[in-house]
N, C-alpha and C. Protein backbone atom coordinates (compact mmCIF):
# COMPACT_ATOMS: atom_id res chain seq x y z
N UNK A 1 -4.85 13.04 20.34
CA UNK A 1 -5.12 11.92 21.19
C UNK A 1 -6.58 11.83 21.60
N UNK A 2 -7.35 12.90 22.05
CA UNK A 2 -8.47 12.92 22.23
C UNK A 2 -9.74 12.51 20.98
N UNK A 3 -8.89 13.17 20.31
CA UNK A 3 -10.10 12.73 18.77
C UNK A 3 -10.10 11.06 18.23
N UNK A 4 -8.79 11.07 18.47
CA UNK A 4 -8.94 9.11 18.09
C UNK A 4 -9.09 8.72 19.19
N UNK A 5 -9.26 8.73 20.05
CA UNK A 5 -9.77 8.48 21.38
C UNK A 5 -11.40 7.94 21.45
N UNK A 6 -12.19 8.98 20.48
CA UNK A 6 -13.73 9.32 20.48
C UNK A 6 -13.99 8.29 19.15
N UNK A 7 -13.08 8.70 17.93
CA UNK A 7 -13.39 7.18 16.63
C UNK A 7 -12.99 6.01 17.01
N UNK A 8 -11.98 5.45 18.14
CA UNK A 8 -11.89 3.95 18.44
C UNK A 8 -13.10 4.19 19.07
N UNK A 9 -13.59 4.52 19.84
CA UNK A 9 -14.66 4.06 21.04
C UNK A 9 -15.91 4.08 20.13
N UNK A 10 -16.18 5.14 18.86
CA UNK A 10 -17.43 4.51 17.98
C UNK A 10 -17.25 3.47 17.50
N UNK A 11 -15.61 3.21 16.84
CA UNK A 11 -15.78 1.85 15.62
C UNK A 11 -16.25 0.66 16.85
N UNK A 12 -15.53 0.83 18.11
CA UNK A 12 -15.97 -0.36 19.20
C UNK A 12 -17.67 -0.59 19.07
N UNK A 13 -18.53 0.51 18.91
CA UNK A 13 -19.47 0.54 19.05
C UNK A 13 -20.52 0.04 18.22
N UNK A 14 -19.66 0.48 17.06
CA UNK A 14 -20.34 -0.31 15.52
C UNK A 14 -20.10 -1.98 15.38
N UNK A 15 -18.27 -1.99 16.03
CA UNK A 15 -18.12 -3.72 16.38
C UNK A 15 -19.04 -4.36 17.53
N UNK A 16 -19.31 -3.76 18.23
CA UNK A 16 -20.65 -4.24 19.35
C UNK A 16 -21.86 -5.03 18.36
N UNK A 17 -21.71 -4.22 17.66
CA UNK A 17 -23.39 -4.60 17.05
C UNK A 17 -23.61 -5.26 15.76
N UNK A 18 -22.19 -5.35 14.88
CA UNK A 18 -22.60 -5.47 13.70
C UNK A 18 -21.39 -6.95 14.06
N UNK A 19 -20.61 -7.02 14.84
CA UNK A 19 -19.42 -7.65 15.39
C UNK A 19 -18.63 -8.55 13.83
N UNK A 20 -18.36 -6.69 13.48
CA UNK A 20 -17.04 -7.46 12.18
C UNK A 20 -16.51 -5.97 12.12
N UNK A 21 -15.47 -6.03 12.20
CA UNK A 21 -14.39 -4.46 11.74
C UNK A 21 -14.35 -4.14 10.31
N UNK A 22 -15.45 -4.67 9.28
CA UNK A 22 -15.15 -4.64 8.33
C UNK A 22 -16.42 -2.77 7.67
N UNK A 23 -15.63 -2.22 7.48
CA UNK A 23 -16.58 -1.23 7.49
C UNK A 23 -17.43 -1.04 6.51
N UNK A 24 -17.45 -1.42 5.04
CA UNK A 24 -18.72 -1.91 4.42
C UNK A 24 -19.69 -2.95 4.92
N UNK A 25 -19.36 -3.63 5.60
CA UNK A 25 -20.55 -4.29 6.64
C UNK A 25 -21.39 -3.55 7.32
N UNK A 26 -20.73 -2.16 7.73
CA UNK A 26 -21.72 -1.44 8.78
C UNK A 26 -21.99 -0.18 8.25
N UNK A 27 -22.37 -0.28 6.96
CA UNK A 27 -22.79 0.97 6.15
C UNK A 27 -24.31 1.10 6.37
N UNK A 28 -24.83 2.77 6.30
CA UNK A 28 -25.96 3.23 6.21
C UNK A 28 -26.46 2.82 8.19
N UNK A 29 -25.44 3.22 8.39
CA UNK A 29 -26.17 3.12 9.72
C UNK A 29 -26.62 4.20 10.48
N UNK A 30 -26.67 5.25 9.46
CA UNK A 30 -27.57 6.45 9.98
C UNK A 30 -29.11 6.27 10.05
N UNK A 31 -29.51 5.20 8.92
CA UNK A 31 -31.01 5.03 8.58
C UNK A 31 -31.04 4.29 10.56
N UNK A 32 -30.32 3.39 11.33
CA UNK A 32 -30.72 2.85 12.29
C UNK A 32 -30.29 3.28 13.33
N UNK A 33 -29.45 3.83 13.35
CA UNK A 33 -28.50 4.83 15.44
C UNK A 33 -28.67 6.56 14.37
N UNK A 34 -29.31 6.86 14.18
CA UNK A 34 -29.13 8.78 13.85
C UNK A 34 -28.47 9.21 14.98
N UNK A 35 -28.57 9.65 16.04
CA UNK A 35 -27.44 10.18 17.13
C UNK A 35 -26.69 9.48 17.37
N UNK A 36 -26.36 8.16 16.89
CA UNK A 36 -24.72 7.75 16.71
C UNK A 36 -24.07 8.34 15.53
N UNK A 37 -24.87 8.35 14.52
CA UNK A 37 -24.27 9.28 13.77
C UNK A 37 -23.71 10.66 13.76
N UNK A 38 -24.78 10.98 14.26
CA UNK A 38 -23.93 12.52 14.94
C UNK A 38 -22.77 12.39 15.55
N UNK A 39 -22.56 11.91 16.42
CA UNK A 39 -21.48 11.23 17.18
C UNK A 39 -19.97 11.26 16.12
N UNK A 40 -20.46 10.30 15.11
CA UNK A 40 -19.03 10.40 14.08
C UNK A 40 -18.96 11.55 13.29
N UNK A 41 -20.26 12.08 12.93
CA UNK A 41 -19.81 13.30 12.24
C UNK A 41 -19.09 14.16 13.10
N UNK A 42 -19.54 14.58 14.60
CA UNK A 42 -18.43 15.21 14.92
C UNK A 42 -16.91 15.41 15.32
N UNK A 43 -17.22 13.55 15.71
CA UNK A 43 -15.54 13.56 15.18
C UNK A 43 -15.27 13.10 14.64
N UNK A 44 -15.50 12.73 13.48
CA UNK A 44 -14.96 13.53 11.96
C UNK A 44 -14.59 14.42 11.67
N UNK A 45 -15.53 15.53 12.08
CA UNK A 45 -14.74 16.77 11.53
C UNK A 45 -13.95 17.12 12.72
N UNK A 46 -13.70 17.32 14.26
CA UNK A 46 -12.39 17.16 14.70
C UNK A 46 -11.18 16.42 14.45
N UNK A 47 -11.63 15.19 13.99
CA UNK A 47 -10.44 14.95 13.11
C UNK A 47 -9.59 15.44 11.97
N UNK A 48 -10.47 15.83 11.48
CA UNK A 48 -10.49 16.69 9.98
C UNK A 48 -9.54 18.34 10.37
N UNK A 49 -9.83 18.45 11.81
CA UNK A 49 -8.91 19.76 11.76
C UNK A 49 -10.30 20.92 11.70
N UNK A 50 -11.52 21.24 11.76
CA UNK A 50 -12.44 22.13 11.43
C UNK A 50 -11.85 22.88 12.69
N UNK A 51 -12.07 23.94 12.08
CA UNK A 51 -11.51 25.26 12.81
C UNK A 51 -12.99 25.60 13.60
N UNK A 52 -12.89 25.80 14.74
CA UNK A 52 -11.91 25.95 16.03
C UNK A 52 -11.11 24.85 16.45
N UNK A 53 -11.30 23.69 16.12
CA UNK A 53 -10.72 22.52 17.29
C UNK A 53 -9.50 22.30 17.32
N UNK A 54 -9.13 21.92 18.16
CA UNK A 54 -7.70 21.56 18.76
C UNK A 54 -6.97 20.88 17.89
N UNK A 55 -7.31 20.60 16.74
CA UNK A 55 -6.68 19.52 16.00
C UNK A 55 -6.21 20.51 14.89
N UNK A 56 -7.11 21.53 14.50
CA UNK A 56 -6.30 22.65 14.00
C UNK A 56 -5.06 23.45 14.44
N UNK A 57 -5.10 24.15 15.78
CA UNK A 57 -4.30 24.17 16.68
C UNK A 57 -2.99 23.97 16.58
N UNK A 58 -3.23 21.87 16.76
CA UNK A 58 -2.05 21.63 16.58
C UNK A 58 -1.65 21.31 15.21
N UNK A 59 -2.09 21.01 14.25
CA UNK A 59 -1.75 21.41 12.90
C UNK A 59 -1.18 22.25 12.09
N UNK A 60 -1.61 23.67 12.75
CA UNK A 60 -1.04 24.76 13.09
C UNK A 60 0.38 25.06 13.07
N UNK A 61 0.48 24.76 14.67
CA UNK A 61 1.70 24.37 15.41
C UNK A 61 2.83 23.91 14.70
N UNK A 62 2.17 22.30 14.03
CA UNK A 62 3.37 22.12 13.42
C UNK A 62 3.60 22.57 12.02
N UNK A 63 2.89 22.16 11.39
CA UNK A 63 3.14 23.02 9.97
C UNK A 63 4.23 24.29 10.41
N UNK A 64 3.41 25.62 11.03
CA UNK A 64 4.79 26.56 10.86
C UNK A 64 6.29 26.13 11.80
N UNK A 65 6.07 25.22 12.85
CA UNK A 65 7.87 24.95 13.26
C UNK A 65 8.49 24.28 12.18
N UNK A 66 7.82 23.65 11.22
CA UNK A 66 8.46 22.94 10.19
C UNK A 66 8.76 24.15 8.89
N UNK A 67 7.78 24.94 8.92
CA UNK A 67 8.28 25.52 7.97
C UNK A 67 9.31 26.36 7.66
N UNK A 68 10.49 26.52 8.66
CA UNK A 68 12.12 26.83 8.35
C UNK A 68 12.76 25.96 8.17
N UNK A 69 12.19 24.88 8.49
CA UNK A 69 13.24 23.57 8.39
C UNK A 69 13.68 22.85 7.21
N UNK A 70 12.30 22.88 6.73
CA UNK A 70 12.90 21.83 5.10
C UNK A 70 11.44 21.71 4.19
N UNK A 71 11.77 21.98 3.08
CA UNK A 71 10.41 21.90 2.18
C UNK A 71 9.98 20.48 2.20
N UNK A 72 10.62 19.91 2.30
CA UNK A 72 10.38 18.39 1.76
C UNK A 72 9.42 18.10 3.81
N UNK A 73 9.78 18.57 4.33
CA UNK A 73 8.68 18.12 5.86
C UNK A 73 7.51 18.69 5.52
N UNK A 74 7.46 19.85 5.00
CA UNK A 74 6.14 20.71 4.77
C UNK A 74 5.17 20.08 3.71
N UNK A 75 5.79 19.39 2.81
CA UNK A 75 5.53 18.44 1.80
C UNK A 75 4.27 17.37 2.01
N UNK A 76 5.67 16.74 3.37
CA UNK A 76 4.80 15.40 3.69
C UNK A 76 3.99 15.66 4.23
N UNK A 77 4.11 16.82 5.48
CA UNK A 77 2.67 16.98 6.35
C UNK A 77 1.49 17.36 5.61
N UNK A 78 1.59 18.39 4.41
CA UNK A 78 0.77 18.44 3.86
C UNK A 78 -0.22 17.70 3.23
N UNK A 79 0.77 16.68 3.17
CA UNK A 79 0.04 15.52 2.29
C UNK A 79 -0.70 14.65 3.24
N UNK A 80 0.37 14.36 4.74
CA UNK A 80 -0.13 13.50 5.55
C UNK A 80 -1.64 14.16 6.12
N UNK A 81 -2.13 16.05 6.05
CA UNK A 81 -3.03 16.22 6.46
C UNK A 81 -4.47 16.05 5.42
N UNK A 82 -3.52 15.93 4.20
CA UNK A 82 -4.70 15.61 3.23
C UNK A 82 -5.27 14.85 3.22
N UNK A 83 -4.37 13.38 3.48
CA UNK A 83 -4.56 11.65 3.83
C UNK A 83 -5.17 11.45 4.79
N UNK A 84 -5.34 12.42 5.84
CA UNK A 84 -6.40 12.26 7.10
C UNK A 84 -7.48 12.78 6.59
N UNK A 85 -7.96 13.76 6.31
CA UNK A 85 -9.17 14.82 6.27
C UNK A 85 -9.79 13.62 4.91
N UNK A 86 -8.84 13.05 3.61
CA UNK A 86 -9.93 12.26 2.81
C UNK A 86 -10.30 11.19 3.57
N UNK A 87 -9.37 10.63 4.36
CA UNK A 87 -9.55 9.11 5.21
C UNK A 87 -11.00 9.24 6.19
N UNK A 88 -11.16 10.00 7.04
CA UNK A 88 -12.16 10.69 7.71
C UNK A 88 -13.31 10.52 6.95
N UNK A 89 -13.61 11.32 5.86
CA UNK A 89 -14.54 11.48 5.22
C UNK A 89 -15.35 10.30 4.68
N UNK A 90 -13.95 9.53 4.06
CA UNK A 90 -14.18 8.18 3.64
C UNK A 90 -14.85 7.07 5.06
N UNK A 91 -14.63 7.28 5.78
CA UNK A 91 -14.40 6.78 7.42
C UNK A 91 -16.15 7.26 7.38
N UNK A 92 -16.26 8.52 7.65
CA UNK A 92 -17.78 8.85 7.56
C UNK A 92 -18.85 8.28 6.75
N UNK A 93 -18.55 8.25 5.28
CA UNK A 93 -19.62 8.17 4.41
C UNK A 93 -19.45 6.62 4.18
N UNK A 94 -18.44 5.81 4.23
CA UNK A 94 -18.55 4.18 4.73
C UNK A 94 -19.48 3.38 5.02
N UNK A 95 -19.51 4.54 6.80
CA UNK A 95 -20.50 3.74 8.15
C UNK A 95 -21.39 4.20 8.43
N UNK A 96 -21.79 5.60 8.03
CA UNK A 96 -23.06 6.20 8.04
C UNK A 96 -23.48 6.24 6.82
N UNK A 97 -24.01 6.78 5.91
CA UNK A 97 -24.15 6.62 4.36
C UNK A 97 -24.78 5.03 3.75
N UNK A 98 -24.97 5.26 2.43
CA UNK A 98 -25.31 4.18 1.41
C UNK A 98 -26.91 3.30 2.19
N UNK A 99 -26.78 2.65 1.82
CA UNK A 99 -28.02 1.66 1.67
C UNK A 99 -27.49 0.44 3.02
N UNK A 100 -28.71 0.10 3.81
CA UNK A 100 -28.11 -0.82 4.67
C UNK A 100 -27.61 -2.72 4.21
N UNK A 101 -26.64 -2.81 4.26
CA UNK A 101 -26.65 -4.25 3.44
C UNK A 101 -27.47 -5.58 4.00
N UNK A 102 -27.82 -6.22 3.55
CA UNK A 102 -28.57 -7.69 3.84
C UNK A 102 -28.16 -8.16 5.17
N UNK A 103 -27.64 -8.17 5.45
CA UNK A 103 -26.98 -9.06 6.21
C UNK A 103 -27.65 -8.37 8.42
N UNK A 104 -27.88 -6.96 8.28
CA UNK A 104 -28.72 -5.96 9.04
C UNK A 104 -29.91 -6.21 8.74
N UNK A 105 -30.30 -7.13 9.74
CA UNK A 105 -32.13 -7.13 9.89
C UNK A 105 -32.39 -6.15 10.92
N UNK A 106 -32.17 -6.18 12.22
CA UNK A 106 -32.42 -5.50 13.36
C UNK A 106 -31.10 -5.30 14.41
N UNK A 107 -31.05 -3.97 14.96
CA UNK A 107 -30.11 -3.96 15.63
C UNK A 107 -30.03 -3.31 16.98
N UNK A 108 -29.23 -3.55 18.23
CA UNK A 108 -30.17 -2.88 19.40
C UNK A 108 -29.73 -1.60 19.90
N UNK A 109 -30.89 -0.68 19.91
CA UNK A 109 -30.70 0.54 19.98
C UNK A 109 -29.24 1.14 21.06
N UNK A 110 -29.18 2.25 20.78
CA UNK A 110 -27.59 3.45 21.49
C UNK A 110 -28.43 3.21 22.96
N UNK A 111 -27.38 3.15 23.76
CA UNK A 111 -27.71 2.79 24.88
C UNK A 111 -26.86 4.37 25.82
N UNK A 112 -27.55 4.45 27.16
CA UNK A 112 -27.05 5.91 27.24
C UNK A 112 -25.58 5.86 27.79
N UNK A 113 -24.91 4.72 28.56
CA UNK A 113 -23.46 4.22 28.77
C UNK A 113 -22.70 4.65 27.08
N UNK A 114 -23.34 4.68 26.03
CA UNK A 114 -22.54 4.58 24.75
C UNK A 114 -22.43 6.50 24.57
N UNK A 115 -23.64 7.19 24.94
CA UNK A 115 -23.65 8.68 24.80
C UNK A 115 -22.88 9.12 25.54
N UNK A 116 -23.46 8.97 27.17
CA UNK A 116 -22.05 9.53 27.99
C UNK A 116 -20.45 9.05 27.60
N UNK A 117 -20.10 7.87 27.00
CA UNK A 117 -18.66 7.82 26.58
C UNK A 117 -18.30 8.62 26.03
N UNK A 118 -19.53 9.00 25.08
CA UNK A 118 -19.04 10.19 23.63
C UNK A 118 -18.81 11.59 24.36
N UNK A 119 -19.87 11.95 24.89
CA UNK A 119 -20.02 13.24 25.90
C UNK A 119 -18.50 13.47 27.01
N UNK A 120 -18.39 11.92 27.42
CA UNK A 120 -17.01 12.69 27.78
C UNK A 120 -15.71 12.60 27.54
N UNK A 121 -15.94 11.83 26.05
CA UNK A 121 -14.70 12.34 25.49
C UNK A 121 -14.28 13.69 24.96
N UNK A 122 -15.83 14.21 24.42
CA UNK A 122 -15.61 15.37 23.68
C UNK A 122 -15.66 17.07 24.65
N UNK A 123 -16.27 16.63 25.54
CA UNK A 123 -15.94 17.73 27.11
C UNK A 123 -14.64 18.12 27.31
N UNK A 124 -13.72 17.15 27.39
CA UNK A 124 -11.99 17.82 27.02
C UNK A 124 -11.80 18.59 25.89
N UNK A 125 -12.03 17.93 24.87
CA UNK A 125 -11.77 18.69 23.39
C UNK A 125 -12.73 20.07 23.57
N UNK A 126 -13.99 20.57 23.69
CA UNK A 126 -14.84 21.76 24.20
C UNK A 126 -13.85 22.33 25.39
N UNK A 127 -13.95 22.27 26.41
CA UNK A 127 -12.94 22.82 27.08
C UNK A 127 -11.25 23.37 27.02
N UNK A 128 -10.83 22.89 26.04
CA UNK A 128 -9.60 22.73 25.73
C UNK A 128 -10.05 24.20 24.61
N UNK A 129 -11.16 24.05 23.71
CA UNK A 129 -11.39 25.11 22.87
C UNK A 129 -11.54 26.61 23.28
N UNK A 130 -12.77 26.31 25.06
CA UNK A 130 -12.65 27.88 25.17
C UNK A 130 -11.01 28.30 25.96
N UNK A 131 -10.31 27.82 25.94
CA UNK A 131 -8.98 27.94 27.01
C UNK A 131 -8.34 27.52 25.86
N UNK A 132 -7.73 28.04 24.72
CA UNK A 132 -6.52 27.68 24.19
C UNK A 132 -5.05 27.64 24.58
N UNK A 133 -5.07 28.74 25.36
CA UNK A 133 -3.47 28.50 25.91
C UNK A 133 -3.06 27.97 26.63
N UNK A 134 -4.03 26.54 27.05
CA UNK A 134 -3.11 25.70 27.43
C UNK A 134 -3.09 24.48 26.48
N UNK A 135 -3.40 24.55 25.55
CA UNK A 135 -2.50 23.93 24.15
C UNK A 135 -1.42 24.61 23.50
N UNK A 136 -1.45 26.24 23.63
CA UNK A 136 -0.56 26.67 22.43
C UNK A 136 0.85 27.05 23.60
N UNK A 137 0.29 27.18 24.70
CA UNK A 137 1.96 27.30 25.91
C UNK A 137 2.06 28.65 25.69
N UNK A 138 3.99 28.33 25.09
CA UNK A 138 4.48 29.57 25.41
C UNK A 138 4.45 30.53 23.54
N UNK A 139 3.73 29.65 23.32
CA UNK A 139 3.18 30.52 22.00
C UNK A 139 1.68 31.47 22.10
N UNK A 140 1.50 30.90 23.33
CA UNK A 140 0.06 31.86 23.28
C UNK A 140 0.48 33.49 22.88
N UNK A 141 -0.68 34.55 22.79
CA UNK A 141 -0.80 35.66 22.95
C UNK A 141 -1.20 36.24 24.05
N UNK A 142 -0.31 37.14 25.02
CA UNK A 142 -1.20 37.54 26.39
C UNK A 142 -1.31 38.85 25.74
N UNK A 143 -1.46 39.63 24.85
CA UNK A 143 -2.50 40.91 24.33
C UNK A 143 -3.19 40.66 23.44
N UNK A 144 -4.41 41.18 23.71
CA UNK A 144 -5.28 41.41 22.72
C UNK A 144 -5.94 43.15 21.58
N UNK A 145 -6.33 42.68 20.93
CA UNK A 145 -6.67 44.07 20.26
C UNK A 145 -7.98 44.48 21.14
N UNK A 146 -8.92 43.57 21.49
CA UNK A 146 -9.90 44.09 21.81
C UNK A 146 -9.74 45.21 23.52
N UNK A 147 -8.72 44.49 24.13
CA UNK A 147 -8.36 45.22 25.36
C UNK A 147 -7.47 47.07 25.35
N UNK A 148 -7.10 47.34 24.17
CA UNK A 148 -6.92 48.79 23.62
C UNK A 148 -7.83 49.64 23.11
């Protein structure tokens, strides 16, 4: 919830400025917002599941409760996590990437209302990382090796 949380509020951001949802319209827009770009690369790859984040976690999570249940669930999720992590990527190299098209003469710079949105969406997801167990519950681990 948090990670699509952070890509609606960029694509809003790209519709601000380029005002069409069409995402080859708003390609190469790294050459003009670079720290908006950053912005999607990183969640991108929280979306994507990059280990540490929470999206691994819960990926995690479900993959093994599914995996007593039925090959054919393990199947789909697999596939459904493949269909995200290429979608993402594709999602990335779209709107940041390629050559800027004609139609982009000038556009008005990241404004800091647009950073702090990003900043605090992704402050939950960071927080949530150094404190895992209160995503994983009653699956956490309360021993560690390092405490023996």
């Amino acid at each position: 919830g948090l990670t699509s949380s952070v890509l609606f509020c960029l694509a809003n951001t790209n519709y601000e400025r380029t005002h069409s949802r069409t995402m080859l319209l708003a390609r190469g827009l790294q050459l003009m917002l670079p720290l908006m770009t950053t912005w999607w690369l990183l969640a991108n790859l929280m979306n994507m599941a990059l280990p540490p984040t929470i999206n691994l976690t819960g990926e995690l999570l479900i993959i093994t409760s599914t995996f007593n249940w039925s090959n054919l669930t393990i199947v789909m999720t697999g596939a459904g996590t493949l269909l995200t992590a290429t979608y993402s990527l594709y999602m990335f190299l779209t709107t940041q990437r390629n050559k800027l098209p004609t139609n982009i003469v000038k556009m008005e710079p990241t404004q800091t209302r647009e950073h702090l949105l990003m900043i605090l969406h992704i402050i939950p997801m960071l927080l949530l990382l150094m404190k895992p167990g209160l995503i994983m519950g009653p699956f956490s681990c309360h021993y560690s090796l390092m405490k023996h």
